[in-house]
Protein backbone atom coordinates (compact mmCIF):
# COMPACT_ATOMS: atom_id res chain seq x y z
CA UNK A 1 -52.54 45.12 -237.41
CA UNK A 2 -49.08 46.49 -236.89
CA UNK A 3 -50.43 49.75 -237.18
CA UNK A 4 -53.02 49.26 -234.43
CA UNK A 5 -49.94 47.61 -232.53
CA UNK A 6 -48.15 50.90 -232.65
CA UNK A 7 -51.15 53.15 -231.56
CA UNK A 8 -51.81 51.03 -228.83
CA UNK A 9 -48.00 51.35 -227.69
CA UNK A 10 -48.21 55.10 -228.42
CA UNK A 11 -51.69 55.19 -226.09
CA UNK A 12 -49.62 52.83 -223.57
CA UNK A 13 -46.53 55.17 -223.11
CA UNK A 14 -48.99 58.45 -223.08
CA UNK A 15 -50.61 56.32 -219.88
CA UNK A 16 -47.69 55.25 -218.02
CA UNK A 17 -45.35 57.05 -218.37
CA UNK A 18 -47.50 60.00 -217.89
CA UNK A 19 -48.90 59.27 -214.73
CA UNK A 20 -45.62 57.36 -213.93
CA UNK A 21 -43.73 61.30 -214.26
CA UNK A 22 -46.56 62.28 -212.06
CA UNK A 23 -44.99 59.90 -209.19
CA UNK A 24 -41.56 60.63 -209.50
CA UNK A 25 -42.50 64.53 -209.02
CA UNK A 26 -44.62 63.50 -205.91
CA UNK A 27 -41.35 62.14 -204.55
CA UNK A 28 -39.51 65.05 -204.76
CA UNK A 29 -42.21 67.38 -204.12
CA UNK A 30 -43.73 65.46 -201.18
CA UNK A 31 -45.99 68.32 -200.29
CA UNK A 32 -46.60 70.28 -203.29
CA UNK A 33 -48.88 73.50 -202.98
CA UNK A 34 -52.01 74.28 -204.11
CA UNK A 35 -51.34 76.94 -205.93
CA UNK A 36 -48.91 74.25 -208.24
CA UNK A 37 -51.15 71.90 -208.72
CA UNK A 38 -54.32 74.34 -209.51
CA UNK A 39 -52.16 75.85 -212.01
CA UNK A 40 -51.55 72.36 -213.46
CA UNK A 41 -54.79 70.73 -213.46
CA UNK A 42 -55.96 74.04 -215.07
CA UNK A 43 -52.94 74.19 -217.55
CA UNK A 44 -53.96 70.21 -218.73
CA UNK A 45 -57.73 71.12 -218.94
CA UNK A 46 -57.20 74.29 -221.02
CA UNK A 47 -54.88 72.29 -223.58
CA UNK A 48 -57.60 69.60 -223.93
CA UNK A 49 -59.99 72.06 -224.38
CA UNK A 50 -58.07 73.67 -227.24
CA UNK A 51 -57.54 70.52 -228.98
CA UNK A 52 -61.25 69.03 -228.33
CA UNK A 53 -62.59 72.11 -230.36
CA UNK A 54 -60.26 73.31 -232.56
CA UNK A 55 -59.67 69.19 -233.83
CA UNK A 56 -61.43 66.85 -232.33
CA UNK A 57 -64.89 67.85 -232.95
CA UNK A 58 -64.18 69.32 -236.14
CA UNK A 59 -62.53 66.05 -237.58
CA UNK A 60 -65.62 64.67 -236.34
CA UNK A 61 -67.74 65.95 -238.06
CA UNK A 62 -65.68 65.66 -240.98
CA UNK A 63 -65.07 61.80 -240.55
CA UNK A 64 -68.98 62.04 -240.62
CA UNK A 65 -71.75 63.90 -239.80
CA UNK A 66 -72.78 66.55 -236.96
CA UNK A 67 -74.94 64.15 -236.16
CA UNK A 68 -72.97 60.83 -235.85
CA UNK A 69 -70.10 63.31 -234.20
CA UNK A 70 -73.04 65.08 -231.59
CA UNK A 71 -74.42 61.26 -231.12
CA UNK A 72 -70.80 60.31 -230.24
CA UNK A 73 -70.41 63.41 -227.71
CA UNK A 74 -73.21 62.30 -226.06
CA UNK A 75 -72.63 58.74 -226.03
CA UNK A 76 -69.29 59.40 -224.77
CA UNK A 77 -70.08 62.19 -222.11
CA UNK A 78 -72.70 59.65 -220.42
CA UNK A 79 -70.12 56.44 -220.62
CA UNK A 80 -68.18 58.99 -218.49
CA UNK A 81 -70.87 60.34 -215.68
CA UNK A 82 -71.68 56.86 -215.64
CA UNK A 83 -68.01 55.89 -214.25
CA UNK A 84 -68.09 58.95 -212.07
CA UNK A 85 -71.09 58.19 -210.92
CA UNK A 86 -69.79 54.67 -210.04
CA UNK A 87 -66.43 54.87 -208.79
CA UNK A 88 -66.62 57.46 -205.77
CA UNK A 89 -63.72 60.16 -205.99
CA UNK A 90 -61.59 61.61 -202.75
CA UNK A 91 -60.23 64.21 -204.24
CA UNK A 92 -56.58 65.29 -203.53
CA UNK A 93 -55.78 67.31 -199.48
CA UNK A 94 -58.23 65.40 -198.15
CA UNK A 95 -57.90 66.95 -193.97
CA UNK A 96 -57.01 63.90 -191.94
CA UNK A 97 -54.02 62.91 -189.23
CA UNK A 98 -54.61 59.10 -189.97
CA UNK A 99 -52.21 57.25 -192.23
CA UNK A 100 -54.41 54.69 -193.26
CA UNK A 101 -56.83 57.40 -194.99
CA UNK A 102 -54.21 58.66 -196.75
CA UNK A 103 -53.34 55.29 -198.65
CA UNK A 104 -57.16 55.02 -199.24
CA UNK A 105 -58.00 58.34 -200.85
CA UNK A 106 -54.78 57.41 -203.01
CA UNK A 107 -55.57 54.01 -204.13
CA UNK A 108 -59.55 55.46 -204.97
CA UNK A 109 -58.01 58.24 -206.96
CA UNK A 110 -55.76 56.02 -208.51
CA UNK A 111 -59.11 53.84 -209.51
CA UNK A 112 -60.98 56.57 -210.76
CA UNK A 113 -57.82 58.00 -212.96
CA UNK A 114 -57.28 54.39 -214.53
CA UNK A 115 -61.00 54.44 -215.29
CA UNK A 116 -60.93 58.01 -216.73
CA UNK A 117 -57.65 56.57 -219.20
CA UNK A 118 -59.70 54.16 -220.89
CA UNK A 119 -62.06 57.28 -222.91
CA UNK A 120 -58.60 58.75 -223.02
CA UNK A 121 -56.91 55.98 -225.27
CA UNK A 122 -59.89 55.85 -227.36
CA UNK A 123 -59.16 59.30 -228.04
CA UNK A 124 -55.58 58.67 -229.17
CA UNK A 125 -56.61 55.88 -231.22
CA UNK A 126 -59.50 57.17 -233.06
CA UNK A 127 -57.60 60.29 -233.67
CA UNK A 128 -54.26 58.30 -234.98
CA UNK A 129 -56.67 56.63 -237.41
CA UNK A 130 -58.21 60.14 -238.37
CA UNK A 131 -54.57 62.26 -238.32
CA UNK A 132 -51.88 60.54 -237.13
CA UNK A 133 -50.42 64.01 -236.41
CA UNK A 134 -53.75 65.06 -234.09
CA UNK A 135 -52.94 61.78 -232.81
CA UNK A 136 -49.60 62.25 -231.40
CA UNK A 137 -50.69 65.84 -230.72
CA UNK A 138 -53.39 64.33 -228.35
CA UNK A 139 -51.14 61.58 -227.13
CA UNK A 140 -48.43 64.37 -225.87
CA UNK A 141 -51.08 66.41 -223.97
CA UNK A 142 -53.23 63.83 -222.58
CA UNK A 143 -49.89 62.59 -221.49
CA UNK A 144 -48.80 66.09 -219.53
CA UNK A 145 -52.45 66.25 -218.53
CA UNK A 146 -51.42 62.47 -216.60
CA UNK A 147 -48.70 64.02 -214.83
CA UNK A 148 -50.83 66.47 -212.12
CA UNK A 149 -53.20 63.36 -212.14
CA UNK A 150 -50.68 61.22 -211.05
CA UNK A 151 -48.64 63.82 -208.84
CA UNK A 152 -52.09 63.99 -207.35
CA UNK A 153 -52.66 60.47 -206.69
CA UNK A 154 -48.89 59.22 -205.67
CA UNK A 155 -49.11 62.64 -202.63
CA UNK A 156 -51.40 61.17 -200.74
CA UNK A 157 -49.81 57.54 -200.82
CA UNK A 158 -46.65 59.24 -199.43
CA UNK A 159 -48.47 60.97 -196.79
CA UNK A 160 -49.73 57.89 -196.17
CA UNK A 161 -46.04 56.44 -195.53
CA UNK A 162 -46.47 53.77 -198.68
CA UNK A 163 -42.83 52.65 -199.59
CA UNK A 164 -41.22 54.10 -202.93
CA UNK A 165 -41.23 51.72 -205.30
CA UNK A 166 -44.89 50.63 -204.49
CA UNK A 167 -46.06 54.55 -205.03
CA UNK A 168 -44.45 54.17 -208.87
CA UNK A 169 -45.84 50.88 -209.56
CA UNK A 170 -49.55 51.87 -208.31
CA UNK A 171 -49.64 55.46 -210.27
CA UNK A 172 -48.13 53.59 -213.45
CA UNK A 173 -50.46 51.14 -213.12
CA UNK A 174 -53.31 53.55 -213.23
CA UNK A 175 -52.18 54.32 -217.08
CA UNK A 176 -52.14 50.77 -217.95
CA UNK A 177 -55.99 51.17 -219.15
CA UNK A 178 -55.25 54.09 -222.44
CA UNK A 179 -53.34 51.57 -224.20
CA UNK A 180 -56.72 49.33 -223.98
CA UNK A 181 -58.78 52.46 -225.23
CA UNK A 182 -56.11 53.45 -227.58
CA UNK A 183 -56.45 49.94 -229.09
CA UNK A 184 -59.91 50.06 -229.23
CA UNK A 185 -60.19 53.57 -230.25
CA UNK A 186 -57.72 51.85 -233.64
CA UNK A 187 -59.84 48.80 -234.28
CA UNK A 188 -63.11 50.72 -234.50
CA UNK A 189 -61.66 54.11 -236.12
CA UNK A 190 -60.58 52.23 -239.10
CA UNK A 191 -64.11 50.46 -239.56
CA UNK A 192 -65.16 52.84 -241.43
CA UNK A 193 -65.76 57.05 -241.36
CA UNK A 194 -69.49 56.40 -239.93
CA UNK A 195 -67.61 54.63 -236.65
CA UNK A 196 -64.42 56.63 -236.83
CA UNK A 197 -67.32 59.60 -236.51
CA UNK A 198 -68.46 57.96 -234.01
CA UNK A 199 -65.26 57.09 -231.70
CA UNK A 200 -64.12 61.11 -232.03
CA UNK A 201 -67.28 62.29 -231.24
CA UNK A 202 -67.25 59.82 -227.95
CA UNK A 203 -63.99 60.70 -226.91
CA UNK A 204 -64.47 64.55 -227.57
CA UNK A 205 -67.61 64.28 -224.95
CA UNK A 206 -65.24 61.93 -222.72
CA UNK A 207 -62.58 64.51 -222.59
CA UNK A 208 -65.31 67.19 -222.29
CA UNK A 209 -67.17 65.61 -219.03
CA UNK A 210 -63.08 65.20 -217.95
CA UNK A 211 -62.43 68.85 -218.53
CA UNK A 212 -65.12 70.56 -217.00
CA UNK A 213 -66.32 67.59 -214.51
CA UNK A 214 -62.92 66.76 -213.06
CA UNK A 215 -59.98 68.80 -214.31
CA UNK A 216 -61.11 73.09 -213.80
CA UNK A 217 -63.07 72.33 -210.56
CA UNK A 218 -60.21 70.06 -209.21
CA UNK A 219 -58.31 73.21 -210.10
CA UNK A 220 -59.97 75.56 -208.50
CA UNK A 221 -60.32 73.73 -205.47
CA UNK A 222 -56.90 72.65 -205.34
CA UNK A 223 -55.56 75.66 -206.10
CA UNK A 224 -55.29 79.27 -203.94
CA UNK A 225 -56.23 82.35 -205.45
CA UNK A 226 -56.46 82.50 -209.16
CA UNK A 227 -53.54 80.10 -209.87
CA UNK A 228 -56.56 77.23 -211.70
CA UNK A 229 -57.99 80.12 -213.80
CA UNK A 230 -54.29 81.07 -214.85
CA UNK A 231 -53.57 77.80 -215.22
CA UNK A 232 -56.73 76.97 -217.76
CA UNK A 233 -56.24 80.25 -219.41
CA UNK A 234 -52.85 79.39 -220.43
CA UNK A 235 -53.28 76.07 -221.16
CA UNK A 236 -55.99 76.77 -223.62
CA UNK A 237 -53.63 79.43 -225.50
CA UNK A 238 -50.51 77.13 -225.62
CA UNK A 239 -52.88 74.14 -227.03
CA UNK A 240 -53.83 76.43 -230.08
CA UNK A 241 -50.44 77.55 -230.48
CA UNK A 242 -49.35 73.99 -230.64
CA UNK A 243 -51.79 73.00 -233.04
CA UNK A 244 -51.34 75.77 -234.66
CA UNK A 245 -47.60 74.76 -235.23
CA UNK A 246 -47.72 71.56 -235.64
């Protein structure tokens, strides 16, 4: 139990403060350009990308089966269409003069990335359980990868004119929900290898849908020019170099 007490602190921190560095960017950015945060979101997507194949997967299958790990991919990919499919996204430079849409496409973004941090945990969790070093590998990235998510969602909310402190306390809030999946993601990894098969396999098609469904398009929409491509590029090389390392 104190083990699962620690994972779901590590899965809490990776949340919060994550999203919470985010914020405090946004306030000194204010206006940041697209090319910044298209490189970014790319940068986060090609690290996750990196680790979902090169670890995630693979532990997977090793935890095991392919098919328990595919049955967890798919599992986990539709738990996340199913939220996206549910909670409606306003992506970030929304083109509007009223303040009061600002706040709103900040608060649903805000919704949807709390949502999206639940898979997330599971991910740190499950993968503590498996490696404790993919664990805090995973922890560290989906933790950068929270920072252009929440520098995305606390820029609109000062656009909006929303006061300071409220802007921190809303984009930390939005990490609150990975230290629930990273507690879950604990409890049923260390059922046994069959479920800890399982929970990697969900979060690798979690983080998959993320990648490819949210993170490179919101890139390259975001972004001007080639600065999301760059970004993912990058990203993917500096995630196999870290695992590499570490």
């Amino acid at each position: 139990m104190t083990e699962i007490l620690y994972i779901t602190l590590i899965g809490l921190g990776a949340g919060v403060i994550g999203t919470g560095s985010g914020a405090v960017i946004a306030l000194f950015i204010r206006n940041p350009s697209r090319t910044l945060i298209g490189f970014l979101l790319g940068f986060a997507g090609g690290v996750m990308l990196a680790i979902v194949l090169t670890d995630l997967l693979p532990e997977a299958v090793e935890a095991g089966s392919f098919l328990t790990a595919f049955t967890g991919l798919i599992v986990g990919t539709a738990f996340v269409l199913i939220v996206d499919l549910k909670i409606p996204h306003f992506h970030f430079f929304e083109t509007t003069e009223e303040l009061a849409r600002f706040i709103r496409t900040g608060t649903i973004l805000g919704l949807g990335i709390a949502m999206h941090n639940l898979p997330e945990g599971i991910a740190i969790g499950a993968s503590y359980v498996a490696s404790p070093v993919l664990g805090f590998t995973l922890a560290v990235t989906i933790a950068l990868h929270n920072i252009p998510e929440g520098l995305a969602m606390a820029c609109p909310l000062c656009a909006g004119g929303m006061r300071l402190r409220w802007i921190l306390f809303y984009t930390a809030i939005a990490g609150l929900p990975m230290g629930l999946g990273a507690f879950v993601g604990a409890s049923l990894g260390s059922v046994s290898p069959f479920v800890l098969s399982l929970s990697l396999g969900f979060a690798a098609g979690a983080m998959l849908y993320i990648i490819f469904g949210e993170l490179i398009p919101g890139s390259q929409n975001s972004g001007s020019g080639h600065a999301g491509t760059f970004g993912a590029v990058f990203g993917t090389i500096a995630g196999v170099l870290l695992l590499s390392v570490i």
